[in-house]
C-alpha atoms as a PDB file:
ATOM      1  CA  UNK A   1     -44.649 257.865  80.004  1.00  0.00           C
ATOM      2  CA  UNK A   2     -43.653 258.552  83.880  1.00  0.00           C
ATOM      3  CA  UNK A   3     -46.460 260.759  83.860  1.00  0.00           C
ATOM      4  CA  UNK A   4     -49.150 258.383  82.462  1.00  0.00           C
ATOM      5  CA  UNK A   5     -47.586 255.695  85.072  1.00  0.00           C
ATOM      6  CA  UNK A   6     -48.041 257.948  87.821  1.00  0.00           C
ATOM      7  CA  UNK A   7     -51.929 258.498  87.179  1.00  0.00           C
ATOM      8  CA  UNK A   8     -52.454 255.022  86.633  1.00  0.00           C
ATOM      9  CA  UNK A   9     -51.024 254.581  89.800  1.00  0.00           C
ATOM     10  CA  UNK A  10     -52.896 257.173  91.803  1.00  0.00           C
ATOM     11  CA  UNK A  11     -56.014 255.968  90.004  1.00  0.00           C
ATOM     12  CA  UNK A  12     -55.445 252.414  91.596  1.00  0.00           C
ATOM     13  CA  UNK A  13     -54.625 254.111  94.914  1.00  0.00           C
ATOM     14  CA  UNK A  14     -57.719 256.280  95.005  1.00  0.00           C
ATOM     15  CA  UNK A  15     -59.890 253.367  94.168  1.00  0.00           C
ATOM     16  CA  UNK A  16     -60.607 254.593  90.526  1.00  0.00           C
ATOM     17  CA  UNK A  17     -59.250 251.203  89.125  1.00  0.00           C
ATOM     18  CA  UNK A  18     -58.527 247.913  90.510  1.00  0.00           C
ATOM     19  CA  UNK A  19     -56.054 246.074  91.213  1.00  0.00           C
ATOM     20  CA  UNK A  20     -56.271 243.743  87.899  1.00  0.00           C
ATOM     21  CA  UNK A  21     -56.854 247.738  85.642  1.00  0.00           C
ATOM     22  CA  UNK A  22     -54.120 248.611  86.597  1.00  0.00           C
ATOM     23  CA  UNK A  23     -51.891 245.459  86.824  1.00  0.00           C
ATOM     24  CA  UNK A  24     -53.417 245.120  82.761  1.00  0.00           C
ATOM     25  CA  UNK A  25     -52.507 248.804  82.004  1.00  0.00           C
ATOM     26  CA  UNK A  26     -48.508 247.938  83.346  1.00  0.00           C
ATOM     27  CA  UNK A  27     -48.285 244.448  81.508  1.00  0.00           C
ATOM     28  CA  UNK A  28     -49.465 246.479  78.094  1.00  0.00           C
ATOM     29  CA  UNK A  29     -47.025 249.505  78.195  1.00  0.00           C
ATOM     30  CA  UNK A  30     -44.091 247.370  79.507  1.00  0.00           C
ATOM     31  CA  UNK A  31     -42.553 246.982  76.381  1.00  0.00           C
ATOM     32  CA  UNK A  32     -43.132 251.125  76.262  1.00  0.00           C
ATOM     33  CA  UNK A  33     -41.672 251.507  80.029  1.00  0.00           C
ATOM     34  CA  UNK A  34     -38.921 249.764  79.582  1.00  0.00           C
ATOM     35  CA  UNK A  35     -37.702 250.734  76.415  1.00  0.00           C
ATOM     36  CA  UNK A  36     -38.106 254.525  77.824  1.00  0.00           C
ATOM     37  CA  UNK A  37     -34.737 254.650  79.444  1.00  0.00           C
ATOM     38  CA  UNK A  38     -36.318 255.966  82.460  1.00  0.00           C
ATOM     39  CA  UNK A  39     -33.942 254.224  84.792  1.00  0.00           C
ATOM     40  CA  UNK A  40     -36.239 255.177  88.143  1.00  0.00           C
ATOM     41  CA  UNK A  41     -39.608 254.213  85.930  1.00  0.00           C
ATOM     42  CA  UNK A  42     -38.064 250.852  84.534  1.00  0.00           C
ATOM     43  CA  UNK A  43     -36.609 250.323  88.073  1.00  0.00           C
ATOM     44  CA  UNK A  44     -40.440 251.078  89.949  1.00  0.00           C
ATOM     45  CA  UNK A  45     -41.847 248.870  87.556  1.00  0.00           C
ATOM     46  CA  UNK A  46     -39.604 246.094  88.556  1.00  0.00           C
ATOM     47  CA  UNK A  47     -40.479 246.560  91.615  1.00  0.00           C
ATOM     48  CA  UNK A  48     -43.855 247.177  91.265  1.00  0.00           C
ATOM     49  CA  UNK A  49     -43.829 243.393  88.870  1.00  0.00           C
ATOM     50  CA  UNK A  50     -42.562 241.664  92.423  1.00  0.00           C
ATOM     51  CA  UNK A  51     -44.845 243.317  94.845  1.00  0.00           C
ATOM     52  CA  UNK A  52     -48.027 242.086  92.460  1.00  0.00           C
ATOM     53  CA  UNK A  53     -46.044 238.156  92.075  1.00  0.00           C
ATOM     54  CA  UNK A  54     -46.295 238.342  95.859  1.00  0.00           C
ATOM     55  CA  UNK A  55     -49.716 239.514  95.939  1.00  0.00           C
ATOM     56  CA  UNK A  56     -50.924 236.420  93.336  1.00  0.00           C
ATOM     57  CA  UNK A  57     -49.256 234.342  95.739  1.00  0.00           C
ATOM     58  CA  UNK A  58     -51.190 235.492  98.947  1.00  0.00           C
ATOM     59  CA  UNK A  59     -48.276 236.302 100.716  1.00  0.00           C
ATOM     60  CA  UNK A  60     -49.382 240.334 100.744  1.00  0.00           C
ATOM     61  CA  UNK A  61     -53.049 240.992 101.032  1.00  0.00           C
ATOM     62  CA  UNK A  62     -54.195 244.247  99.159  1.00  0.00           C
ATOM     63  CA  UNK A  63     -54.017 246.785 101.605  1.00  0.00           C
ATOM     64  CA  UNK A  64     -50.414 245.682 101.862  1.00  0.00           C
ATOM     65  CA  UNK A  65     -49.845 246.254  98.726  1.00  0.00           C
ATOM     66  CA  UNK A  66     -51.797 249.872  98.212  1.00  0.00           C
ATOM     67  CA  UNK A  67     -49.483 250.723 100.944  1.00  0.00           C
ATOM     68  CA  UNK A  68     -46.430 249.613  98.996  1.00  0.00           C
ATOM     69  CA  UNK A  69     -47.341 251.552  96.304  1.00  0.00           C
ATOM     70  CA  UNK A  70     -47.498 254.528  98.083  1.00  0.00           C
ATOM     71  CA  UNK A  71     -44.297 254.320  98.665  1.00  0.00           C
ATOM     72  CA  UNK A  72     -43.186 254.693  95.506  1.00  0.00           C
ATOM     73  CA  UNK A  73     -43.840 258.174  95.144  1.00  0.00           C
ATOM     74  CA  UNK A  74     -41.257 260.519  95.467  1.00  0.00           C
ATOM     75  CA  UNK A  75     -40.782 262.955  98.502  1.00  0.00           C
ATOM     76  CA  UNK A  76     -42.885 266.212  97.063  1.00  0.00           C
ATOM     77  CA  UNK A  77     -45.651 264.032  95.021  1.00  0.00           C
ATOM     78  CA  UNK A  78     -48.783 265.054  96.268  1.00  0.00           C
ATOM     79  CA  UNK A  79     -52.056 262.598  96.534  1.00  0.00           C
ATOM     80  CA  UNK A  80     -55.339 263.144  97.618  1.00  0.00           C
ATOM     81  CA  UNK A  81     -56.579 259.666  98.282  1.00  0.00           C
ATOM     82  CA  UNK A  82     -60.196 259.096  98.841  1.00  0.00           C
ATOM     83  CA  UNK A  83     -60.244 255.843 100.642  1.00  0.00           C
ATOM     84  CA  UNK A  84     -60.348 255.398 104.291  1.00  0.00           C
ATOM     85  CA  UNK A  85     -58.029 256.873 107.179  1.00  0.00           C
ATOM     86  CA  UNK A  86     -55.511 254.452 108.886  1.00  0.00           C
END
């Protein structure tokens, strides 16, 4: 499952899904994720669940929160993101 997770992620990040793909894809494998007993998946997906509340709330706009999300990879992770330079 962490593996799946992690390309929906970098899909999202790379700007091959949006924002409400891959928000859809979390909500229907939570029940998955979290019975995984993957503590640092379940744990990232918490996380993940807060940063997108505070993104329906307009108190992150989207870059913010593409930028959050790359966070969450771990030091060694590799992307090759496609959208524009800083």
């Amino acid at each position: 499952m962490r593996q799946e997770f992690l390309q929906q992620l970098i899909d999202y990040v790379n700007g091959r899904h949006t924002i409400r793909e891959f928000e859809a894809w979390l909500l229907s494998n939570l029940g998955v994720i979290l019975n995984s007993e993957d503590n640092q998946l379940i744990k990232t997906t918490n996380d993940i669940d807060a940063d997108f509340m505070e993104f329906s709330e307009g108190i992150i706009d989207e870059e913010t929160l593409r930028k959050r999300l790359l966070g969450y990879f771990t030091e060694g992770e590799t992307l090759h993101l496609v959208w524009g330079a800083e």
